[in-house]
C-alpha atoms as a PDB file:
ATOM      1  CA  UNK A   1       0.000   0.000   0.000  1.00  0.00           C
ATOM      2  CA  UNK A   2       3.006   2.433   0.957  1.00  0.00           C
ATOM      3  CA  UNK A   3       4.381   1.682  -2.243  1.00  0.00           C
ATOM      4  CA  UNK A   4       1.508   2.128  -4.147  1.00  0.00           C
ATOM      5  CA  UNK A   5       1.407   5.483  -2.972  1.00  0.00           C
ATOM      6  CA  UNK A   6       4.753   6.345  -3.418  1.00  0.00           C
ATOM      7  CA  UNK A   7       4.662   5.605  -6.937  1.00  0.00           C
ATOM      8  CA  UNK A   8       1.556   7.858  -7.481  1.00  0.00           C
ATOM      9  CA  UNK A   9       3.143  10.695  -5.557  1.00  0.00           C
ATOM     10  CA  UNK A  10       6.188   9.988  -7.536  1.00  0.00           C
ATOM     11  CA  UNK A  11       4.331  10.357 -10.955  1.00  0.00           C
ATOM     12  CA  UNK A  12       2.269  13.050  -9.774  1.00  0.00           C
ATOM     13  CA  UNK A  13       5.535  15.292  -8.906  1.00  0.00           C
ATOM     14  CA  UNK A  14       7.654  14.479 -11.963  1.00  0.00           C
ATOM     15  CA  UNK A  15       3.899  15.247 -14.430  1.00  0.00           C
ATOM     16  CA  UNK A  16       4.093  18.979 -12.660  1.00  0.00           C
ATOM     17  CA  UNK A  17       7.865  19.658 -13.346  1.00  0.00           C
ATOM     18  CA  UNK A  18       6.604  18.371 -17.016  1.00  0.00           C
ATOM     19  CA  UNK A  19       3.689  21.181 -17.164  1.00  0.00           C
ATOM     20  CA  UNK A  20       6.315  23.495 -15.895  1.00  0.00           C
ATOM     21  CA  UNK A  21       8.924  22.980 -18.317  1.00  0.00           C
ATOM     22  CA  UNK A  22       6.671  22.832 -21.191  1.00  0.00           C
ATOM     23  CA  UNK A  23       4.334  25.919 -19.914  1.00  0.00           C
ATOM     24  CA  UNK A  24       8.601  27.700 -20.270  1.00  0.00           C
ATOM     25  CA  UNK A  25       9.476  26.803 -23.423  1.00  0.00           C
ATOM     26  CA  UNK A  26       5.932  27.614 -24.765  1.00  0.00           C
ATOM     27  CA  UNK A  27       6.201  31.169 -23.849  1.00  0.00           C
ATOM     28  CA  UNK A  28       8.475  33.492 -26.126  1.00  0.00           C
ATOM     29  CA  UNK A  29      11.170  35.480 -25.558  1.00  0.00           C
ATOM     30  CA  UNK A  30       9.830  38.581 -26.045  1.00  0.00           C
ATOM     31  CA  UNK A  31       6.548  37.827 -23.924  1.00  0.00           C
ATOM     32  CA  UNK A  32       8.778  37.436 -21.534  1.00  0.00           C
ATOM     33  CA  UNK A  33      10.712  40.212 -21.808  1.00  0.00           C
ATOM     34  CA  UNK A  34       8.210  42.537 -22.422  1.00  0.00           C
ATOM     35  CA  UNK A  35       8.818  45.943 -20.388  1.00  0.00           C
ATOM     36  CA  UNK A  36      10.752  48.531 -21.879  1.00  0.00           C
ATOM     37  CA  UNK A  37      13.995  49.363 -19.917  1.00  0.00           C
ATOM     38  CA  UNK A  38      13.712  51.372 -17.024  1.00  0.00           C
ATOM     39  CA  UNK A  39      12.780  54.898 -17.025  1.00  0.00           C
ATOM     40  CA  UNK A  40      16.208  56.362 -15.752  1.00  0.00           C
ATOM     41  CA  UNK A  41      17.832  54.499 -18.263  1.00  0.00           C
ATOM     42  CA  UNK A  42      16.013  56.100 -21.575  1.00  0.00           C
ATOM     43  CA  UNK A  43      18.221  58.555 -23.451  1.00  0.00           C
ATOM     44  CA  UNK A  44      15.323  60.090 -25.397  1.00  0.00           C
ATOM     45  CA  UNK A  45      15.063  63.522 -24.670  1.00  0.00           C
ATOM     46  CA  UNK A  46      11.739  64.809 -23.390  1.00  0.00           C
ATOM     47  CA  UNK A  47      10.214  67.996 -24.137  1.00  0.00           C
ATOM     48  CA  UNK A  48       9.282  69.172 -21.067  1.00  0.00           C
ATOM     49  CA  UNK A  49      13.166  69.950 -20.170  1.00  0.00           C
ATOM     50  CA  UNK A  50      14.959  72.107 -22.822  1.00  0.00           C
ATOM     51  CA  UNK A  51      18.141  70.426 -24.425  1.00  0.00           C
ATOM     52  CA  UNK A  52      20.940  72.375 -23.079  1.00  0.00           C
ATOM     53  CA  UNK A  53      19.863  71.310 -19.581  1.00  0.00           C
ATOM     54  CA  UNK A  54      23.674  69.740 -19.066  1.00  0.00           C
ATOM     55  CA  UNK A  55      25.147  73.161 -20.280  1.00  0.00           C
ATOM     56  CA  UNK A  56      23.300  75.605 -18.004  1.00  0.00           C
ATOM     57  CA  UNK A  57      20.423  74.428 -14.836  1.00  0.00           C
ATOM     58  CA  UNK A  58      16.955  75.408 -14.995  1.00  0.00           C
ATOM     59  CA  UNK A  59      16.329  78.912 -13.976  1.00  0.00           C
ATOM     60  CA  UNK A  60      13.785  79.070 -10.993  1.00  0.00           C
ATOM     61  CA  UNK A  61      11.132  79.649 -13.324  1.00  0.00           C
ATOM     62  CA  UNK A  62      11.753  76.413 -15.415  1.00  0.00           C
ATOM     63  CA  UNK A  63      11.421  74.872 -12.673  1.00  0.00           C
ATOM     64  CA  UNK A  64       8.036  75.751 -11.314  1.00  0.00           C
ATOM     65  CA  UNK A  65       6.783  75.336 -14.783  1.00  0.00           C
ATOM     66  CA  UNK A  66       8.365  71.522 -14.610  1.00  0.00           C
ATOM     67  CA  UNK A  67       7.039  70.608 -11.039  1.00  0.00           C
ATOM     68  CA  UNK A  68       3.587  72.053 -12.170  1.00  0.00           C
ATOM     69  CA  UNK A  69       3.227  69.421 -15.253  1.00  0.00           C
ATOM     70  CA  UNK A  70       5.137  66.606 -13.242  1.00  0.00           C
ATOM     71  CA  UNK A  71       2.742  66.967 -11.200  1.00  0.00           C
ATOM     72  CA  UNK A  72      -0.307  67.118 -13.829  1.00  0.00           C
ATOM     73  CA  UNK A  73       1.463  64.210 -15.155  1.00  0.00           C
ATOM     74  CA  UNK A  74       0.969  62.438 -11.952  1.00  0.00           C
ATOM     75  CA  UNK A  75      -2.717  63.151 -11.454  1.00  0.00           C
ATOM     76  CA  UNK A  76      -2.887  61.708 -15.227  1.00  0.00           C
ATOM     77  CA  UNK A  77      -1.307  58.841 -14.332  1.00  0.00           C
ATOM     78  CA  UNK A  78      -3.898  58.124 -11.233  1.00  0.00           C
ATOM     79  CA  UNK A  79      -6.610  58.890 -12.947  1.00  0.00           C
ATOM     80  CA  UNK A  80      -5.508  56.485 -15.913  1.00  0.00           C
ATOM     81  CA  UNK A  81      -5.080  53.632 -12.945  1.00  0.00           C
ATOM     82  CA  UNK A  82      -8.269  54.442 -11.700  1.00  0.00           C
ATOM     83  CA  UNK A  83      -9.928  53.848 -14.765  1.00  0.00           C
ATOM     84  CA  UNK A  84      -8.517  50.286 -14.845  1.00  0.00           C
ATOM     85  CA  UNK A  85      -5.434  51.113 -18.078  1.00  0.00           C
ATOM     86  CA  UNK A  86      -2.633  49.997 -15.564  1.00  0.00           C
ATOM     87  CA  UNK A  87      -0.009  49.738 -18.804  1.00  0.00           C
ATOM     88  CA  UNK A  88      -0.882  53.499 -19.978  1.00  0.00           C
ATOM     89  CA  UNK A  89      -1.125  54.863 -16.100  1.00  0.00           C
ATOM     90  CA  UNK A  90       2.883  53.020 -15.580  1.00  0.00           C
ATOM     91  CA  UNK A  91       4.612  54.451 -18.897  1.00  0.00           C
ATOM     92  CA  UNK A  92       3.057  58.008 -18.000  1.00  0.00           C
ATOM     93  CA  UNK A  93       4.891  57.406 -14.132  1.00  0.00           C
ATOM     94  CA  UNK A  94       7.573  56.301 -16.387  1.00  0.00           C
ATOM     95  CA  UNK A  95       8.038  59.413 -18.328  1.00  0.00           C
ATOM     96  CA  UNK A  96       7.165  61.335 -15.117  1.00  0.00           C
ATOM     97  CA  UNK A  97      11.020  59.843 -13.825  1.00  0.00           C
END
């Protein structure tokens, strides 16, 4: 009887690593890998901040002006969550970084 059981166990554990295995190879590459790269790491400049911004800081003023629509940006993005578009409401976060 204690044998019997063993060998079901046995079969039952090696038929999930199977599944597993076979639920890996099924997915692709790209599913996988499907976020873009992190938001700090994007080189694409953004209109929001002029493009001498390495040359010469923001004046005071630019700066306001940039925590004003950061912030608009934000509210965007929480509003977009709220509404159930958690992809959109994450890149707009993203581009908020």
């Amino acid at each position: 009887m204690l044998r019997y059981f063993s060998v079901i166990v046995t079969t039952f554990i090696f038929w999930h690593l199977c599944s597993f295995v076979k639920l890996v190879e099924g997915k692709k590459l790209e599913q996988m890998d499907k976020f873009p790269p992190g938001p700090l790491e994007m080189t694409t400049p953004d209109p929001l901040v002029r493009g001498s911004v390495e040359k010469q800081l923001l004046t005071l003023e630019e700066l306001q002006k940039l925590e004003t629509v950061l912030d608009e940006l934000n509210q965007e993005a929480t509003t977009t969550l709220q509404t159930g578009d958690k992809l959109t409401a994450f890149d707009i976060w993203n581009r908020e970084l």
